[in-house]
Protein backbone atom coordinates (compact mmCIF):
# COMPACT_ATOMS: atom_id res chain seq x y z
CA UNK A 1 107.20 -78.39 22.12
CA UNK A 2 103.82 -79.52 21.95
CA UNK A 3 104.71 -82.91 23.64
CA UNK A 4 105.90 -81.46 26.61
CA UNK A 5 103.14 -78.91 26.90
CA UNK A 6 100.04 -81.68 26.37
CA UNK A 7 101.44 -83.94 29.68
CA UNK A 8 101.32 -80.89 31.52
CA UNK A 9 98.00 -79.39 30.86
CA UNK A 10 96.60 -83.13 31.28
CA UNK A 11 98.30 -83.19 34.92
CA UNK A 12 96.95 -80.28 35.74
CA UNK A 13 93.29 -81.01 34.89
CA UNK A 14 93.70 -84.87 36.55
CA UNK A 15 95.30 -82.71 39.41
CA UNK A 16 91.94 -80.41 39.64
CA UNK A 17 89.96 -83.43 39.52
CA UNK A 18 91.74 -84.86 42.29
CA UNK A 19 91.14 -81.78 44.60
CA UNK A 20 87.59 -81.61 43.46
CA UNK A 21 87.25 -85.63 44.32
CA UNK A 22 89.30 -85.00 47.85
CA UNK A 23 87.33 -82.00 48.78
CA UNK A 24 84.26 -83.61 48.51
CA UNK A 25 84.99 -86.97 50.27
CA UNK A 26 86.37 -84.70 53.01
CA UNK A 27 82.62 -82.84 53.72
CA UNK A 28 81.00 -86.43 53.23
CA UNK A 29 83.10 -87.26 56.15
CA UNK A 30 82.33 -83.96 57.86
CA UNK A 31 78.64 -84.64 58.03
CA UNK A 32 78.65 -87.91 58.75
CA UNK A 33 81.00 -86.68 62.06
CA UNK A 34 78.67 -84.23 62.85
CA UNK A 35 75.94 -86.59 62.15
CA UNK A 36 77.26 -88.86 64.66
CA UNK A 37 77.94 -86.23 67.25
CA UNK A 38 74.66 -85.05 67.40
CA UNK A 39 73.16 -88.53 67.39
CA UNK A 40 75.44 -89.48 70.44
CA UNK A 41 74.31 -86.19 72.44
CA UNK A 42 70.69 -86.35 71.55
């Protein structure tokens, strides 16, 4: 039992990290759009 319980606790966390890794690329890109944006109308 504790074989098929380890692979899924370790998915979950590399599935977390994954999220956590995603959501931050996705502000990065945010600001550097907005970045832009305001560069372009200033």
């Amino acid at each position: 039992m504790s074989n098929l319980i380890l692979p899924l606790v370790d998915w979950s966390n590399g599935i977390i990290m994954i999220g956590v890794f995603a959501a931050v690329v996705a502000l990065l890109i945010l600001v550097l759009l907005s970045l832009m944006n305001s560069g372009k109308k200033s």
